[in-house]
Protein backbone atom coordinates (compact mmCIF):
# COMPACT_ATOMS: atom_id res chain seq x y z
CA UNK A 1 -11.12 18.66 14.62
CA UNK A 2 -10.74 22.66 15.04
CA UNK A 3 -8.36 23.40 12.49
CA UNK A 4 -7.60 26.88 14.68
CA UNK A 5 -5.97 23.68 17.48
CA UNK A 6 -3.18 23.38 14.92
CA UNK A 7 0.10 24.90 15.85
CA UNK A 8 1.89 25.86 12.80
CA UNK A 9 5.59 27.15 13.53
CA UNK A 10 6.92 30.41 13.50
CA UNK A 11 7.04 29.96 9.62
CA UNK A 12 3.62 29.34 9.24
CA UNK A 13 4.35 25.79 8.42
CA UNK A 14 3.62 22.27 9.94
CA UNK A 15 5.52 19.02 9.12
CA UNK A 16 2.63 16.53 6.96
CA UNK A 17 3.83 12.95 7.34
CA UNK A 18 2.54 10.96 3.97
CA UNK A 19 1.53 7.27 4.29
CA UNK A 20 0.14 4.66 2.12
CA UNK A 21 -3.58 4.41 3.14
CA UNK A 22 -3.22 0.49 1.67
CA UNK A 23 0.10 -0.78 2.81
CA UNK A 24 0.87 1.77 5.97
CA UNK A 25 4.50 2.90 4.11
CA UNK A 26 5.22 5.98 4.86
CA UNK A 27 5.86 8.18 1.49
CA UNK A 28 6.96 11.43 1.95
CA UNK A 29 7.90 14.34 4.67
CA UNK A 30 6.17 17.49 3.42
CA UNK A 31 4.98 20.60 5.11
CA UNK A 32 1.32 22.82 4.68
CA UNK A 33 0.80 26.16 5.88
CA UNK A 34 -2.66 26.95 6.46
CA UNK A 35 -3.73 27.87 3.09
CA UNK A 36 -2.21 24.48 1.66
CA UNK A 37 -4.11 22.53 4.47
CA UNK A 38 -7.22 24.01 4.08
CA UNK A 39 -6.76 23.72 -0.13
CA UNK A 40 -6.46 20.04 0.85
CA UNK A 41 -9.43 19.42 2.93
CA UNK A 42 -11.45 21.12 0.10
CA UNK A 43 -10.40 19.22 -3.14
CA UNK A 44 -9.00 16.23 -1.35
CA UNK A 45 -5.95 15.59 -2.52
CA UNK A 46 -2.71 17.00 -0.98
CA UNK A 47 -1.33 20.24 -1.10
CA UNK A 48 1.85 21.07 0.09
CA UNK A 49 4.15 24.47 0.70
CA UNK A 50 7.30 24.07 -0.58
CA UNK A 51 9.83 25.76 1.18
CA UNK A 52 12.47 25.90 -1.70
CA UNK A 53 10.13 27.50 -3.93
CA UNK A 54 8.39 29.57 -1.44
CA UNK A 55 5.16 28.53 -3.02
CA UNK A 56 2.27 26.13 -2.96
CA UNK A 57 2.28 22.75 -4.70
CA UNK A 58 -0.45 20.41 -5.78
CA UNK A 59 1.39 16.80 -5.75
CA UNK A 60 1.08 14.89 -9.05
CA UNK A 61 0.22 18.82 -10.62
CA UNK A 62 2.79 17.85 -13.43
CA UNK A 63 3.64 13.77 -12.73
CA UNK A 64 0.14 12.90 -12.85
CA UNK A 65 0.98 10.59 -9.20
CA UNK A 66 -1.93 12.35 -7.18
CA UNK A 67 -2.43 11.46 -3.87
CA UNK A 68 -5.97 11.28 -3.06
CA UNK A 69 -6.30 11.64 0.76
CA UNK A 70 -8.50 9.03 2.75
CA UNK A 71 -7.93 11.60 6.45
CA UNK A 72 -5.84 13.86 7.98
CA UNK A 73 -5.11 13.15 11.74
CA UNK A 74 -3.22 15.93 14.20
CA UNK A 75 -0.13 14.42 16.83
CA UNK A 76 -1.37 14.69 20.54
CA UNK A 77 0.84 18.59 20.66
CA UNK A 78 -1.19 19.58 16.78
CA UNK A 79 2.14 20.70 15.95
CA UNK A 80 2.29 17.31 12.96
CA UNK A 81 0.02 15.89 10.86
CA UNK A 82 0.09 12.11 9.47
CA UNK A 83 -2.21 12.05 6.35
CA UNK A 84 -3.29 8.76 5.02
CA UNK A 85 -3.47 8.87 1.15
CA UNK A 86 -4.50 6.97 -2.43
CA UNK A 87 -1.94 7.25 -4.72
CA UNK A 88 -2.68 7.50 -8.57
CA UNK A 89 1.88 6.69 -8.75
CA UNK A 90 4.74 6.81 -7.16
CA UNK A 91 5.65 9.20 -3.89
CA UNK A 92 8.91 10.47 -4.71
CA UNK A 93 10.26 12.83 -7.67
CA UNK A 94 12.96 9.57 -8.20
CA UNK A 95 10.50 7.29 -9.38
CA UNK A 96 10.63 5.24 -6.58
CA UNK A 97 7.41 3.98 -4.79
CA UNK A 98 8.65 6.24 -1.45
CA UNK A 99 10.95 8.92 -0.17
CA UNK A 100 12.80 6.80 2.21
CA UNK A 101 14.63 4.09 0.52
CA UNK A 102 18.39 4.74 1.60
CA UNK A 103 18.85 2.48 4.44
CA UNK A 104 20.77 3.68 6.74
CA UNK A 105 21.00 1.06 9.84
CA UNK A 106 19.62 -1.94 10.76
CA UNK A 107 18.84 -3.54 13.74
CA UNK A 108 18.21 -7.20 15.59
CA UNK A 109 14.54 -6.81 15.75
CA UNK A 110 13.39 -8.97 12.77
CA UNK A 111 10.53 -6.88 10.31
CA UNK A 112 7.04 -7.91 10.80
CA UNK A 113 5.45 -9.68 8.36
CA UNK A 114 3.74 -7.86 5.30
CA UNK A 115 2.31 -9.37 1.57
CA UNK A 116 4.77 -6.74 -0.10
CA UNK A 117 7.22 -7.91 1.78
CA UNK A 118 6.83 -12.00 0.76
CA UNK A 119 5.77 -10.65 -2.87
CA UNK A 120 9.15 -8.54 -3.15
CA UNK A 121 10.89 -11.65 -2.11
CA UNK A 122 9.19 -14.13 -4.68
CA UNK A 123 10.14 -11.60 -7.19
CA UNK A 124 13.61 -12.34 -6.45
CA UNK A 125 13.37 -15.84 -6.64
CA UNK A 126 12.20 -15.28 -10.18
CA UNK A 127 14.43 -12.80 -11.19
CA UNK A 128 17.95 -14.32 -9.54
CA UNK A 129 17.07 -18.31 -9.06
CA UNK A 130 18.26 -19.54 -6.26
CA UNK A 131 19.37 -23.48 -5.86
CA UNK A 132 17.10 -25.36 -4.18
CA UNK A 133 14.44 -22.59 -3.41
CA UNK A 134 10.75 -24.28 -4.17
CA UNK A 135 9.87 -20.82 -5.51
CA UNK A 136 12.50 -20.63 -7.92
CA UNK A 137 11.84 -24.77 -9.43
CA UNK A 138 7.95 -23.50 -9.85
CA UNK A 139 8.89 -20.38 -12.10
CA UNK A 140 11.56 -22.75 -13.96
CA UNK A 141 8.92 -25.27 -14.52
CA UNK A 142 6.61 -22.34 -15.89
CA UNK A 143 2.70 -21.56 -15.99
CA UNK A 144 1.05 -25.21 -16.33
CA UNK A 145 2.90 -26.61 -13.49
CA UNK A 146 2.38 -22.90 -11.54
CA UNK A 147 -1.38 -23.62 -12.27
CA UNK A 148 -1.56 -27.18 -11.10
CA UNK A 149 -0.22 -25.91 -7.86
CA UNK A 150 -3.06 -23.84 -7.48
CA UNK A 151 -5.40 -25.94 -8.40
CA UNK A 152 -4.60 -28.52 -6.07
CA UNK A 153 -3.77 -26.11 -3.11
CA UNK A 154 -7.69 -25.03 -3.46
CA UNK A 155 -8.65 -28.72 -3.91
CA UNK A 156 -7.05 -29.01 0.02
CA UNK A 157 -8.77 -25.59 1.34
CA UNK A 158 -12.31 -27.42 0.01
CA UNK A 159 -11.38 -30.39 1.95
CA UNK A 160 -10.23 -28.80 4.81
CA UNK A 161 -12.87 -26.33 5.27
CA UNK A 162 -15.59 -28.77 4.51
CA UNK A 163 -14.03 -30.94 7.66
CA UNK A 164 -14.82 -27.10 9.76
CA UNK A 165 -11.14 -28.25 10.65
CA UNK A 166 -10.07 -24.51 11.30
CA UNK A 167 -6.17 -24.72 12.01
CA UNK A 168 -5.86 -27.12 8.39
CA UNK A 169 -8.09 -24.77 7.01
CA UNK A 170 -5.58 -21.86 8.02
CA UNK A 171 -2.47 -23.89 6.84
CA UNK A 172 -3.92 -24.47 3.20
CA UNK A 173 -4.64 -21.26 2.79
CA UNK A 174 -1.86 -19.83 3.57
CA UNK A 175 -0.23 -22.11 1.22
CA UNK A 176 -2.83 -21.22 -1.28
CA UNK A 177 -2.14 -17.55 -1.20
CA UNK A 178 1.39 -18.24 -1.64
CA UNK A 179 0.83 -20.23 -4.75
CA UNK A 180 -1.74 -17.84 -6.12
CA UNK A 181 1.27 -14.82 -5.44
CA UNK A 182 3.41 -17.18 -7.36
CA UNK A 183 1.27 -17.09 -10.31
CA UNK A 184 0.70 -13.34 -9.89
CA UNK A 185 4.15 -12.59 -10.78
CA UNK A 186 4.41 -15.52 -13.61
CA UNK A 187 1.63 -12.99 -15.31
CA UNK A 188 2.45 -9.59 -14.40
CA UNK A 189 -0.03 -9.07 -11.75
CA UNK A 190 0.40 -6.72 -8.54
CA UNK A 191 -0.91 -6.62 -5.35
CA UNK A 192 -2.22 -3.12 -6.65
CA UNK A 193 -3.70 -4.59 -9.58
CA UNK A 194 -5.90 -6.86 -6.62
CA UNK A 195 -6.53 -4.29 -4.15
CA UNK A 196 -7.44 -1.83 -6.77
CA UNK A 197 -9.89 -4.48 -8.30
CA UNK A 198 -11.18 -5.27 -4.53
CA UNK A 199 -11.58 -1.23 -3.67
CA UNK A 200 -13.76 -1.34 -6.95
CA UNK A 201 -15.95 -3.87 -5.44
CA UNK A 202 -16.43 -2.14 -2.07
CA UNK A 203 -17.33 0.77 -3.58
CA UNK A 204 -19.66 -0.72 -5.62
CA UNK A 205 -20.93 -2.80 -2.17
CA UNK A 206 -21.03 0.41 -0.31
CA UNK A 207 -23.39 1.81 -3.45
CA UNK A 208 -25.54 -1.12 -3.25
CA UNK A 209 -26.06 -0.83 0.82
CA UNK A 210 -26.68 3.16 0.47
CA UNK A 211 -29.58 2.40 -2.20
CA UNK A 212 -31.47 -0.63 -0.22
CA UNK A 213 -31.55 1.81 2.95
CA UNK A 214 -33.21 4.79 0.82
């Protein structure tokens, strides 16, 4: 895209909506003049303008959370931006993981489903039991039994897959990758900590491809 398409306001500036290249959350409202954008594009991490300062501002500069952009895409006017990023931390100057976390109203429509969302809620299990809740008894009863869970829910994927029985096959895994979240949290592992691990992979992957096609 032209960058000349853009259509910076009468300040010079256009609004830069942050998201989370991984989980889609968006992180921050910021805005870029041209020099910002273009500072951007060339070292590929953001660059903002902030308009308290009156100067230019290299996110993470000082907090060390860089966010290492994947694109940059213009709104259908090229008066916004959305820019899909890789953090190195969190978004906001609070510590928190995002800008917008002060709800403010919610609605009827029930939230779609999301791996955060299911891991944030195990976490409470562990954190506040609840009576009754399966999640809970597993962290009471500790690693072994946490482990044994897992091992059997793998045990049914095996059998299931080996039958090419596709809707079992979907149901124990599913029950699988709760079980294995489960024991994530029993041992202090994210869903960063996997999708950081599984981005190292591809890369390496993508490495491989690059040097069997030269």
């Amino acid at each position: 895209m032209d960058i000349e398409k853009l259509k910076f306001d009468e300040k010079g500036l256009i609004p830069a909506i942050v998201v989370d290249g991984t989980s889609g959350q968006v992180l921050t409202l910021a805005y870029m003049n041209r020099e910002s954008l273009e500072i951007s594009m060339k070292e590929g991490r953001t660059c903002f303008y902030s308009r308290s300062r009156q100067e230019l501002w290299r996110k993470g500069e000082t907090s060390g959370a860089v966010q290492h952009i994947i694109d940059i895409t213009a709104d259908c006017d090229y008066d916004a931006l959305v820019v899909r990023v890789n953090k190195d931390g969190p978004a906001c100057h609070t510590g928190a993981e995002s800008c917008f976390h002060h709800p403010l109203w919610t609605g009827d429509a029930a939230p779609g489903f999301s791996l955060d969302a299911l891991m944030e809620m195990l976490q409470g299990r562990k954190d506040s039991p609840k009576e009754g809740s399966y999640t809970s008894y597993l962290f009471e009863k500790g690693l072994d039994k946490i482990l044994k869970k897992v091992g059997e829910e793998c045990t049914e994927v095996v059998i299931a897959g080996k039958a090419e029985d596709r809707a079992e096959t979907v149901y124990e895994i599913a029950d699988l990758a709760y079980h294995v979240m489960v024991l994530m949290l029993q041992l202090g592992i994210s869903l960063e900590d996997v999708r950081g691990e599984l981005a190292k992979r591809h890369v390496i992957d993508q490495k491989v491809k690059q040097e069997k096609m030269t």
